[in-house]
Every structure is written in structure tokens, then in C-alpha cells.
C-alpha atoms as a PDB file:
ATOM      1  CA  UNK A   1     120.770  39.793 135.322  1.00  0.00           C
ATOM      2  CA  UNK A   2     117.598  40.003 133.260  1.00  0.00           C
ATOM      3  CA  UNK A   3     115.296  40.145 136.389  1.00  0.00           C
ATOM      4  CA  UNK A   4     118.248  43.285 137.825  1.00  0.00           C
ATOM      5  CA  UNK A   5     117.957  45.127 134.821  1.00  0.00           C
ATOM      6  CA  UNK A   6     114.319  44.782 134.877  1.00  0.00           C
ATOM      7  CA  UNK A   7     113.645  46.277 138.397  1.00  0.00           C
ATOM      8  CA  UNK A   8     115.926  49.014 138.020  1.00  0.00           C
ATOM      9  CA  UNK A   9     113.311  49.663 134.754  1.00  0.00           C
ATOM     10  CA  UNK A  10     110.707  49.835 136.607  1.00  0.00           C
ATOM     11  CA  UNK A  11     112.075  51.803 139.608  1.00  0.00           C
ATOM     12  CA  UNK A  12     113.469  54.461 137.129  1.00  0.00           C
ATOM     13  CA  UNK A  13     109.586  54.808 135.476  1.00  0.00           C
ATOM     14  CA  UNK A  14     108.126  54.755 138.305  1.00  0.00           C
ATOM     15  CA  UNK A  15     110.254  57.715 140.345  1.00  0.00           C
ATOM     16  CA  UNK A  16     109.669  59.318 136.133  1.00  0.00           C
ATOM     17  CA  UNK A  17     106.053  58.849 136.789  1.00  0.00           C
ATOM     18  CA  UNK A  18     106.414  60.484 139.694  1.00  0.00           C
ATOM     19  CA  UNK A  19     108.450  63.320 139.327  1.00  0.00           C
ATOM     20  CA  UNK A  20     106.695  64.051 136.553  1.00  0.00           C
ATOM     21  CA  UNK A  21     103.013  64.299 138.017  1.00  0.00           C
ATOM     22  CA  UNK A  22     104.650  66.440 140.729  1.00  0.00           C
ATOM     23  CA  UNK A  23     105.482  68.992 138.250  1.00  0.00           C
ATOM     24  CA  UNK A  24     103.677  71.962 137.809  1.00  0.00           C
ATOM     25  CA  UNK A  25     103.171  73.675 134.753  1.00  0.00           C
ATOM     26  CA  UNK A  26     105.668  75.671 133.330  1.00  0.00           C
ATOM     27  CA  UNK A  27     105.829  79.179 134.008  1.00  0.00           C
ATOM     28  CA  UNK A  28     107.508  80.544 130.489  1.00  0.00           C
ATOM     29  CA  UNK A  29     105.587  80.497 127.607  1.00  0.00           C
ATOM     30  CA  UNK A  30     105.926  81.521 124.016  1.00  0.00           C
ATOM     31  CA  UNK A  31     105.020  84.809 122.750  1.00  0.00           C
ATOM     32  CA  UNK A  32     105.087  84.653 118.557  1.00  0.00           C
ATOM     33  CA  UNK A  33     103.006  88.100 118.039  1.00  0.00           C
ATOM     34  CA  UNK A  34     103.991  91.567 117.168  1.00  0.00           C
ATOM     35  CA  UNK A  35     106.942  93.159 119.354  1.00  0.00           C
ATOM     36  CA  UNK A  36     105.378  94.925 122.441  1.00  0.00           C
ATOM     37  CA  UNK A  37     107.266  98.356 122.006  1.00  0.00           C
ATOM     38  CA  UNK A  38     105.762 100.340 124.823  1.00  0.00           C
ATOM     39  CA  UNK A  39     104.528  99.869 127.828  1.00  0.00           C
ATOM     40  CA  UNK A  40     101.536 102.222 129.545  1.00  0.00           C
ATOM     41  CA  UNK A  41     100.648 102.223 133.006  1.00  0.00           C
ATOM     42  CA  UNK A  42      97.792 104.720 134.335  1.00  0.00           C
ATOM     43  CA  UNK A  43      97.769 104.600 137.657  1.00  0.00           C
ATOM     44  CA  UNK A  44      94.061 106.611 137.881  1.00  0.00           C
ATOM     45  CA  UNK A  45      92.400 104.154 136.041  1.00  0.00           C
ATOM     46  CA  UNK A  46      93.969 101.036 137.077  1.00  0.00           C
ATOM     47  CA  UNK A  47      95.462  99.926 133.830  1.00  0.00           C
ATOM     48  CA  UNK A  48      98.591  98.657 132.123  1.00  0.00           C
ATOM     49  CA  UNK A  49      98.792  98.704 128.381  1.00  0.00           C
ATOM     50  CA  UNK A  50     100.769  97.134 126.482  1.00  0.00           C
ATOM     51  CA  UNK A  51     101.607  98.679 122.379  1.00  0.00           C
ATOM     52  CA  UNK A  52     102.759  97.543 119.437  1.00  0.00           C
ATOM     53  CA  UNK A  53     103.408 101.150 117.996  1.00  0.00           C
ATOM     54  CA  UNK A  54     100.078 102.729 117.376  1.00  0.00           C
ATOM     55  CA  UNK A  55      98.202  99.674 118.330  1.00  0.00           C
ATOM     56  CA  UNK A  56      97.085  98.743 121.440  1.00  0.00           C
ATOM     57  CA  UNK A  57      97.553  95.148 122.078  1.00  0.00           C
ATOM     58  CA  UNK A  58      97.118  94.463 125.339  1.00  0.00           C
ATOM     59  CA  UNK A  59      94.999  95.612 128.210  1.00  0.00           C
ATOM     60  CA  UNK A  60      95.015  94.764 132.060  1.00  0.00           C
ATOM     61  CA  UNK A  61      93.619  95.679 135.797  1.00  0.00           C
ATOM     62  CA  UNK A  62      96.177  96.022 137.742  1.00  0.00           C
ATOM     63  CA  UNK A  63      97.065  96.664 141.744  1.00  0.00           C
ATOM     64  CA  UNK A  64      99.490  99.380 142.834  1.00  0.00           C
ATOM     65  CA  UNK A  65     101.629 100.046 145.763  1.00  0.00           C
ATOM     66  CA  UNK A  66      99.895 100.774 149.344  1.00  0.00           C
ATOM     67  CA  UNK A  67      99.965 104.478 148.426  1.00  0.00           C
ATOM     68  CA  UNK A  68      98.760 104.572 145.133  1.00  0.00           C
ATOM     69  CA  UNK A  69      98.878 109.095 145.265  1.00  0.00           C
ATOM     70  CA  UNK A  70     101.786 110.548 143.820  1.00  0.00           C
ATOM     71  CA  UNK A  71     104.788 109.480 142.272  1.00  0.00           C
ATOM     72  CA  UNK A  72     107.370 107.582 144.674  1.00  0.00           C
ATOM     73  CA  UNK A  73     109.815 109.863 146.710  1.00  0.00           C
ATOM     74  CA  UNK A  74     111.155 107.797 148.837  1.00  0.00           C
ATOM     75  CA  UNK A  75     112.483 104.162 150.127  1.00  0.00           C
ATOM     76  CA  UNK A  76     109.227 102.720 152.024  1.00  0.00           C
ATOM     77  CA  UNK A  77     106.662 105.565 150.766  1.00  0.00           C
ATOM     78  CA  UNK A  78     104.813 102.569 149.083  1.00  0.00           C
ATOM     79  CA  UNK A  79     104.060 104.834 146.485  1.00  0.00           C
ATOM     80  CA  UNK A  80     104.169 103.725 141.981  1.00  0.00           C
ATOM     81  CA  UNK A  81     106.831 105.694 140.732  1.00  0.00           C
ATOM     82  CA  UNK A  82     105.318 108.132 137.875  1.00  0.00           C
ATOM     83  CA  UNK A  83     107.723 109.003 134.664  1.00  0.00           C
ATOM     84  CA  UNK A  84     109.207 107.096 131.574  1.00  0.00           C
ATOM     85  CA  UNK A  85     111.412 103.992 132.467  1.00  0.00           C
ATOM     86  CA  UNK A  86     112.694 101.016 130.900  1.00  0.00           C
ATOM     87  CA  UNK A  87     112.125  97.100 131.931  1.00  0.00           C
ATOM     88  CA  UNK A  88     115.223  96.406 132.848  1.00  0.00           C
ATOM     89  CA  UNK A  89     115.353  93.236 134.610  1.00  0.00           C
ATOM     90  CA  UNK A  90     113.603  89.990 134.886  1.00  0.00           C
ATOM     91  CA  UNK A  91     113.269  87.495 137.592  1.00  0.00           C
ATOM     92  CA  UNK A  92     112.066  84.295 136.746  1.00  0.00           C
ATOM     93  CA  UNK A  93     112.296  82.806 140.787  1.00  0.00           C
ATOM     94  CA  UNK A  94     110.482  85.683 142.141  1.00  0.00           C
ATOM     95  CA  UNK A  95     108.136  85.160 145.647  1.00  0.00           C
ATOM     96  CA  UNK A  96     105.571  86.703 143.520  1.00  0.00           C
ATOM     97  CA  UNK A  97     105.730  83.975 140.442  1.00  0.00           C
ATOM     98  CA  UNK A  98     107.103  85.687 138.213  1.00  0.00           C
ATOM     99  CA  UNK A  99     108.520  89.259 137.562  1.00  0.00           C
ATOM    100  CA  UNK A 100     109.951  91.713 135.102  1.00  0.00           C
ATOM    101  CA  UNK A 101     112.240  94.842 136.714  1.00  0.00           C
ATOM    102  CA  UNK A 102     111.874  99.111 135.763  1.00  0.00           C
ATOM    103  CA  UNK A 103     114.397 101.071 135.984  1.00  0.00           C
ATOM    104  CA  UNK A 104     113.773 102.953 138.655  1.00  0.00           C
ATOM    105  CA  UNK A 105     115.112 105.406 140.172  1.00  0.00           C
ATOM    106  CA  UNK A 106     116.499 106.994 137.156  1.00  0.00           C
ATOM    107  CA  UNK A 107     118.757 110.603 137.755  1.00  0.00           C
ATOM    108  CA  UNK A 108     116.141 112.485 138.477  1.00  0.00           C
ATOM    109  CA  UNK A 109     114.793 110.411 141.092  1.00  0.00           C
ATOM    110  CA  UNK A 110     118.325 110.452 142.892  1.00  0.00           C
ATOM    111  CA  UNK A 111     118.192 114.132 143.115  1.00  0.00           C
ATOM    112  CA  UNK A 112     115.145 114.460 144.178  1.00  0.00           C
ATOM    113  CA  UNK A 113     116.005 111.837 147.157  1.00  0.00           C
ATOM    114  CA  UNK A 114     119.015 113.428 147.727  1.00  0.00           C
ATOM    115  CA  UNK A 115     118.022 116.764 147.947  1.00  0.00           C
ATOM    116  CA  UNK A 116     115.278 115.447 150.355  1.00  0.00           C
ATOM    117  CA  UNK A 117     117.900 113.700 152.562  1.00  0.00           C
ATOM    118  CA  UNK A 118     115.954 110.185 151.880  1.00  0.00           C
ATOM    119  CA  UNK A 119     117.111 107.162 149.704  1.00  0.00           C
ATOM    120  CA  UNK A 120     114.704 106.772 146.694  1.00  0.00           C
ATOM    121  CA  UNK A 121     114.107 103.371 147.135  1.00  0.00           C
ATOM    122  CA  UNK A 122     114.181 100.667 143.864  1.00  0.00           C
ATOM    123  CA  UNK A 123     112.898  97.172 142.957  1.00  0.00           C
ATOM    124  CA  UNK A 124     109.853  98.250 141.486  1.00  0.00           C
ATOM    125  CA  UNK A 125     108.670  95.329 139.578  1.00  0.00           C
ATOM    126  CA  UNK A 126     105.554  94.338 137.778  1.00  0.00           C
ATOM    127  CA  UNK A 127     104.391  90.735 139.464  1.00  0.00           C
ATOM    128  CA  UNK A 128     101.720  87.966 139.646  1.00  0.00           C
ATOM    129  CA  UNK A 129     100.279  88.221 143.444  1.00  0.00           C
ATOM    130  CA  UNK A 130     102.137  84.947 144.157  1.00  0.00           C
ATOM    131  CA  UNK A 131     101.988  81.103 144.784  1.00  0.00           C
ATOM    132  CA  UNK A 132      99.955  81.188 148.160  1.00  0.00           C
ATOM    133  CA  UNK A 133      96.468  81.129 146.657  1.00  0.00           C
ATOM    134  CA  UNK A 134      95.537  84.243 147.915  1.00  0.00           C
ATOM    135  CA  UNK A 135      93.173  86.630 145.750  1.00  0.00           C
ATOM    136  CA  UNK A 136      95.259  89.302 146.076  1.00  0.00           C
ATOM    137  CA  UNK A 137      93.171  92.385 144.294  1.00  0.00           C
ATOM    138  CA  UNK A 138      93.577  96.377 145.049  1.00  0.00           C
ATOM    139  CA  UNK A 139      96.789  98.437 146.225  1.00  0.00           C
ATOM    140  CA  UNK A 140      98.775  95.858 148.520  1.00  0.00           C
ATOM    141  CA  UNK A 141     102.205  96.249 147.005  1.00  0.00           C
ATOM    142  CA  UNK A 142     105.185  97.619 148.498  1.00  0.00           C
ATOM    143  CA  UNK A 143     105.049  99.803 144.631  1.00  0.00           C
ATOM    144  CA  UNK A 144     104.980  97.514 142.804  1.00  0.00           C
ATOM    145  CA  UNK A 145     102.581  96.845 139.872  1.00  0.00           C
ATOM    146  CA  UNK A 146     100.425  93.533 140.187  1.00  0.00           C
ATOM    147  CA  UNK A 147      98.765  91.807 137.894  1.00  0.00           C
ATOM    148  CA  UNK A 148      97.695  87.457 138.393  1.00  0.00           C
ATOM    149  CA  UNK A 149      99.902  84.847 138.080  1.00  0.00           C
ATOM    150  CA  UNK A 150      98.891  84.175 134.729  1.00  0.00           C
ATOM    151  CA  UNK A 151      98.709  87.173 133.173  1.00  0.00           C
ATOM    152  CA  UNK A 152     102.138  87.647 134.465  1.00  0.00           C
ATOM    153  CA  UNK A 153     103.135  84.980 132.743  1.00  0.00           C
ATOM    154  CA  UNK A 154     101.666  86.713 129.277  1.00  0.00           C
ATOM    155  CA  UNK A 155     103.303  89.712 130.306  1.00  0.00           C
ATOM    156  CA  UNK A 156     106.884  88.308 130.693  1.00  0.00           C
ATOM    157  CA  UNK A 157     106.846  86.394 127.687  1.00  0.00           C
ATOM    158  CA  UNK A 158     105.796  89.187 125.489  1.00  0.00           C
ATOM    159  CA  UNK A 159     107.708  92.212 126.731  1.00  0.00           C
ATOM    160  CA  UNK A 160     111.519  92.017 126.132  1.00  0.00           C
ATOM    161  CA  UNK A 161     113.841  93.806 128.204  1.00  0.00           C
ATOM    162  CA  UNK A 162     114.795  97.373 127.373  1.00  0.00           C
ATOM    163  CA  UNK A 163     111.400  98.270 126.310  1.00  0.00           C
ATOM    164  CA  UNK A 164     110.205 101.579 127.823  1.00  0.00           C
ATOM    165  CA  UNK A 165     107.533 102.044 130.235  1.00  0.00           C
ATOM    166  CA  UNK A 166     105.618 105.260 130.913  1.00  0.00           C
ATOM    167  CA  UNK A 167     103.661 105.379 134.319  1.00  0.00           C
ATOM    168  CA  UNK A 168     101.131 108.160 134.196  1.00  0.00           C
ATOM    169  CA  UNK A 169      98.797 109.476 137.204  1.00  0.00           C
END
């Protein structure tokens, strides 16, 4: 019984020792700073900014979509919409490590699509350039805003959702 009891011991910390050495580290960390209350993208420059009221807290390089011109019109234009949003969303499993969601289209952007006869298109994210080890750097999103993996994972700790987002040209 002794010698049993003992195996199954060392079976269970060994597949322990295991599983954990074949865990990677995690993705969500801690943010215990001041409340990110704004979020700034300019599209010109490259940057996204990240406030805490009048203070600038944060600042980052970032990629944009494939069509970086303009403010998005339509479903597949590949273009960064431009105009105040909200994060809206999160997605903690995304292909692209990690992402948080903006709110686009909002009304406006509906009419505009509509009157165009074209859908407006959505899931416009910001992201991490994802788990493949590629160097992703430039405009290679479908919209999207990129930034790395870990920044991203600074980014989605510290901004909560319903914080607004302003994405100027």
C-alpha cells in the first residue's frame, strides 16, 4: 500500500512538473496606477496615447490597417476608422494574443454605409501582432490598431472597458 501510494506521488509531481514547465507566462497582468480615462490614437504620427485626465501616461508606436488614408467607409476598405469611440469589448483568446474591442461603427458610420449602399464593416480591435514570432511592424492590419504582444498586454490591463477612444488623422 505504502509503495502504491508512493508511485502515484511521484507520477502526480512529475506530470505537475511537467505541466507546469509547459506553461507559458501569463498573459493578464496587474495594473495598480492611475485610471486610464482616455484613449488617443493619431493615425499621422503613428501613436496611441493613453491619459489619465490632463496627464499623459502612456505612449506607443503603433501599426494601422493596410490603408492607413482616411477614415474607414466600408467592410474590407482596410482603412482605421477616425472619430470618438468607446472600448467596448475585450478578448482575452484572440489569434493576435490579446485584444481589447471599439465601438465601431457607431450611427454615423451606419449612415454613411448605408447611404453608400456598402456595410461599414466592425471588429476593429487594438492587438499584439500575435503568437507566430513574426516581427510584424508597419500597416498590415485588416484596421485594426497593433501594438507587440507585450505592450498589449500593458494595454489591456490598464484600460477598462467603456473608456473612450478618439482616433485622429
Amino acid at each position: 500500500m505504502v509503495a502504491v501510494i508512493s508511485r502515484r506521488a511521484a507520477l502526480l509531481s512529475g506530470v505537475a512538473l511537467v505541466l507546469t514547465a509547459c506553461t507559458r507566462a501569463p498573459r493578464y497582468l496587474e495594473y495598480t496606477g492611475p485610471e486610464i480615462t482616455e484613449l488617443r490614437v493619431y493615425k499621422g504620427a503613428r501613436r496611441l496615447e493613453l491619459w489619465h485626465h490632463e496627464q499623459m501616461l502612456h505612449d506607443y508606436e503603433i501599426g494601422l490597417g493596410q490603408n492607413p488614408f482616411g477614415h474607414k467607409q466600408y467592410e474590407g476598405d482596410s482603412r482605421t476608422p477616425e472619430g470618438s469611440y468607446i472600448i467596448d469589448r475585450r478578448n482575452p483568446q484572440s489569434a493576435y494574443h490579446l485584444s481589447i474591442g471599439i465601438s465601431y461603427p457607431n450611427e454615423e458610420d451606419i449612415a454613411r454605409a448605408e447611404a453608400a449602399g456598402v456595410p461599414p464593416g466592425g471588429d476593429i480591435f487594438i492587438h499584439g501582432r500575435g503568437d507566430w514570432g513574426i516581427d510584424r511592424r508597419g500597416d498590415w492590419s485588416a484596421g485594426c490598431i497593433t501594438v507587440t504582444n507585450s505592450e498589449i498586454e500593458d494595454i489591456y490591463a490598464m484600460v477598462r472597458d467603456g473608456t473612450p477612444i478618439h482616433l485622429y488623422p
